[in-house]
Protein backbone atom coordinates (compact mmCIF):
# COMPACT_ATOMS: atom_id res chain seq x y z
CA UNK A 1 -9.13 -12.93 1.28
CA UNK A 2 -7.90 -12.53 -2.41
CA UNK A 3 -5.42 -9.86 -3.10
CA UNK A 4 -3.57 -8.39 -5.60
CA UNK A 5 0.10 -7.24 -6.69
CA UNK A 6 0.46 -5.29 -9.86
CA UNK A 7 3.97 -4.57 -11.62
CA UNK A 8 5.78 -6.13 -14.89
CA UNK A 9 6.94 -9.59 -12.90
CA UNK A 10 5.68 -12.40 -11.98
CA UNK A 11 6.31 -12.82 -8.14
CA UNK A 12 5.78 -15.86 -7.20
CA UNK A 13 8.13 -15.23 -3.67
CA UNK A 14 7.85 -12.02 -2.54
CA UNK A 15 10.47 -10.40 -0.42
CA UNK A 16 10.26 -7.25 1.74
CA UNK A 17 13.57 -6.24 0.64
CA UNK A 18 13.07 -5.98 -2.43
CA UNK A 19 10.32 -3.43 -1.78
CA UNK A 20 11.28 0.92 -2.28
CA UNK A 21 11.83 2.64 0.72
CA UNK A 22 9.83 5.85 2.12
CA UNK A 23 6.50 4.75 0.06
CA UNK A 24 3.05 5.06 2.36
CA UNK A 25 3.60 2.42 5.14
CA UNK A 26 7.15 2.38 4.33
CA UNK A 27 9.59 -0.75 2.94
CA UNK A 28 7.42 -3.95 2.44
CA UNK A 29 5.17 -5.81 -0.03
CA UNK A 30 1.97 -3.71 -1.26
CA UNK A 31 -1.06 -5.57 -2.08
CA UNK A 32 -5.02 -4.61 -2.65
CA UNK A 33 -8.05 -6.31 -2.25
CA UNK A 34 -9.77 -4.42 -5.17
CA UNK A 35 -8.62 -6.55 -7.90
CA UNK A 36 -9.25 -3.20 -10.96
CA UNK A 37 -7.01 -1.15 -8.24
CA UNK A 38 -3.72 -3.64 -9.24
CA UNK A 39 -4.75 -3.75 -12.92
CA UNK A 40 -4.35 -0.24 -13.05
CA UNK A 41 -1.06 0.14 -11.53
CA UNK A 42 -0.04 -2.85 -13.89
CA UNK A 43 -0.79 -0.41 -16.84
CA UNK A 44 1.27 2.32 -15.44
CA UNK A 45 3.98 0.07 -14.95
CA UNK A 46 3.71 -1.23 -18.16
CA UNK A 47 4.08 2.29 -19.74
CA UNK A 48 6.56 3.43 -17.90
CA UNK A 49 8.84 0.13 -17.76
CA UNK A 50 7.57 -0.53 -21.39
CA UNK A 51 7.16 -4.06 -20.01
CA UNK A 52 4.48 -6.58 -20.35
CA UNK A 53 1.82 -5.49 -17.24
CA UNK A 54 1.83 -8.47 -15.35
CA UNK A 55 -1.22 -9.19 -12.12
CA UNK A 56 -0.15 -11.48 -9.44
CA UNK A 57 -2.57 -13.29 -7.69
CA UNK A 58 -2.48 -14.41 -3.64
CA UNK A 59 -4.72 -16.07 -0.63
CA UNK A 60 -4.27 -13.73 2.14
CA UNK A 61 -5.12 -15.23 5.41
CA UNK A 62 -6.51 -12.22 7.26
CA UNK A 63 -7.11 -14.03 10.47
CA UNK A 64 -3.69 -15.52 10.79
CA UNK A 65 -2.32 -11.74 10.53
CA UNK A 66 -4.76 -9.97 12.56
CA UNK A 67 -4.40 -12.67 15.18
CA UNK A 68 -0.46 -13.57 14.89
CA UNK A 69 0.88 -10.49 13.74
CA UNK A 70 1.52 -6.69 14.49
CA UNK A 71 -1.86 -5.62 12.34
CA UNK A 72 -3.12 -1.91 12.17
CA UNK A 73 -5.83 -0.27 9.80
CA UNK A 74 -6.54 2.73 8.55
CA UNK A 75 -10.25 2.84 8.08
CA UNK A 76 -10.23 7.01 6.75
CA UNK A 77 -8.00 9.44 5.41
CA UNK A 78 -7.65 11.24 9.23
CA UNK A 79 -4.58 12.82 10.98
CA UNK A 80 -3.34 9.36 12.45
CA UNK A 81 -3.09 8.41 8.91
CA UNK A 82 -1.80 11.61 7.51
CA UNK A 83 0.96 11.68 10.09
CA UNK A 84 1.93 8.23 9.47
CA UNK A 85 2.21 8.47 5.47
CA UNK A 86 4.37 11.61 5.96
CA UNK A 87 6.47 9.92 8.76
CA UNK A 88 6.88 7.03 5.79
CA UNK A 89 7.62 9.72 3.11
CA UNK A 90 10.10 11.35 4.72
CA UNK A 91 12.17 8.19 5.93
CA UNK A 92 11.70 9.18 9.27
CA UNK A 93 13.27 5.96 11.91
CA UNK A 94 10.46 6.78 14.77
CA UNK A 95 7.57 5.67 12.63
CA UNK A 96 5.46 2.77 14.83
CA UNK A 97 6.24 -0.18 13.24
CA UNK A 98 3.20 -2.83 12.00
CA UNK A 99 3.98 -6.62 10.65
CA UNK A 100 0.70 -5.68 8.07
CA UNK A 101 -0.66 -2.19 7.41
CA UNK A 102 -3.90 -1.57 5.57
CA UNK A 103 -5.61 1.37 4.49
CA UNK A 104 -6.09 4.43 2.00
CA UNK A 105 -3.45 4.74 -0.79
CA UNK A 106 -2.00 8.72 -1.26
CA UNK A 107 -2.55 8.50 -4.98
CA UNK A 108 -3.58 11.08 -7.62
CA UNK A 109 -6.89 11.87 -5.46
CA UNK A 110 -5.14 12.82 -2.04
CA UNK A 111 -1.56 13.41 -2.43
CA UNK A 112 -1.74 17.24 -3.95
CA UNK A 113 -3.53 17.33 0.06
CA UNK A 114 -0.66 15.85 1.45
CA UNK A 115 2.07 17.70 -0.34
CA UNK A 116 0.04 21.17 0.54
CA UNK A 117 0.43 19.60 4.40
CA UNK A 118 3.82 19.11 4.22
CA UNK A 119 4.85 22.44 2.74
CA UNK A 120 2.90 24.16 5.24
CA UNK A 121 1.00 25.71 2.65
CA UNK A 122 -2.55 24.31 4.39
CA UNK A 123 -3.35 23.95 7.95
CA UNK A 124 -3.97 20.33 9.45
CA UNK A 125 -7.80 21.31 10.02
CA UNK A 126 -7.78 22.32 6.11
CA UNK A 127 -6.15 19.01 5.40
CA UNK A 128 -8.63 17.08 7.18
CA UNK A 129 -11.36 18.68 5.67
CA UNK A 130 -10.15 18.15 1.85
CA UNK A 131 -9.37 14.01 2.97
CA UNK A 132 -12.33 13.66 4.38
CA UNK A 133 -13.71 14.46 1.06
CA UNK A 134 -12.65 11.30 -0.09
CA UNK A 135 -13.31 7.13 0.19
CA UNK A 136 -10.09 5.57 0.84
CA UNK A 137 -9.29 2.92 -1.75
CA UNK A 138 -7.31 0.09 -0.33
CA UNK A 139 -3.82 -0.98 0.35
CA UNK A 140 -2.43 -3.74 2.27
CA UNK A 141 1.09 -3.83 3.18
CA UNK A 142 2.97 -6.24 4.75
CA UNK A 143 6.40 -5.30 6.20
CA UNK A 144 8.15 -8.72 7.73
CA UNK A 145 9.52 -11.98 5.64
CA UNK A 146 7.57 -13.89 8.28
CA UNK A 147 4.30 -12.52 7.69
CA UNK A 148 4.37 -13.17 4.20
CA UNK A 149 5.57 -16.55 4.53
CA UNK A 150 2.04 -17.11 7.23
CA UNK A 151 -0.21 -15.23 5.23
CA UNK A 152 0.02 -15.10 2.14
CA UNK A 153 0.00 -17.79 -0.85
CA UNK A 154 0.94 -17.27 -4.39
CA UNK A 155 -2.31 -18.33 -6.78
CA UNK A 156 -1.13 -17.26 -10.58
CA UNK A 157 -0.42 -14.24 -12.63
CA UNK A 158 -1.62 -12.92 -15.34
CA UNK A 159 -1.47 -10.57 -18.39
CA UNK A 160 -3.40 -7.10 -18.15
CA UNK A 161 -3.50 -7.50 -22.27
């Protein structure tokens, strides 16, 4: 499977570490398959780093992590995945823990939902109804040094000018 990393470097070796903590599936290396999805987030990068947006390029071997690794995904916006994007937002330390998550992104479309949620200011059945609204776009993140260095492979980068 081809995916995608977008940002304003070239990352050639990723590293989980490097990653920011308490985003949707928590500390690790985001990737999409939808290859316009990363070009995007380039741009706002680029804008807001006033770097060069930069599109880097990987062979992600789906099998090898589904069938070697700790693999879970999140086909809809539903509770399971509601509750685990909060648990993620707010740093919480009982979140399950995956090798690779992939699913729905909380971006511009969902998150005024999820904020609402988690200021009580709409019910969990209201919550649900407004997600289910919407067709999850796609995020693949993988959590553990080792399941980067099995499944995925560096291709090229390039230059969203």
């Amino acid at each position: 499977m081809r995916v995608y990393h977008g940002g304003t470097n070239v990352v050639e070796h990723p590293m989980i570490a490097v990653g920011r903590l308490q985003l949707d599936f928590g500390q690790g290396f985001y990737t999409t398959d939808i290859k316009e999805q990363a070009e995007s987030w380039a741009m706002r990068m680029q804008q807001i780093r006033e770097k060069p947006g930069i599109v880097n390029v990987y062979d992600f071997d789906i099998s090898k992590a589904k069938n070697n690794f700790l693999y879970h995904h999140f086909e809809h916006y539903d509770n399971e995945w509601l509750q685990f994007i909060i648990a993620n937002r707010l740093g919480s330390k009982h979140v399950k823990r995956y090798d690779i998550i992939e699913g729905g992104v909380a971006n511009d479309r969902v998150i005024d939902t999820v904020e609402a949620y988690m200021a009580n200011m709409m019910t969990l059945d209201v919550a649900l109804r407004e997600l289910s609204k919407h067709q999850p776009n796609n995020q693949i993140c993988i959590t553990t040094q080792e399941a980067i260095s099995e499944c995925l492979e560096y291709v090229e980068s390039y230059n969203i000018n």
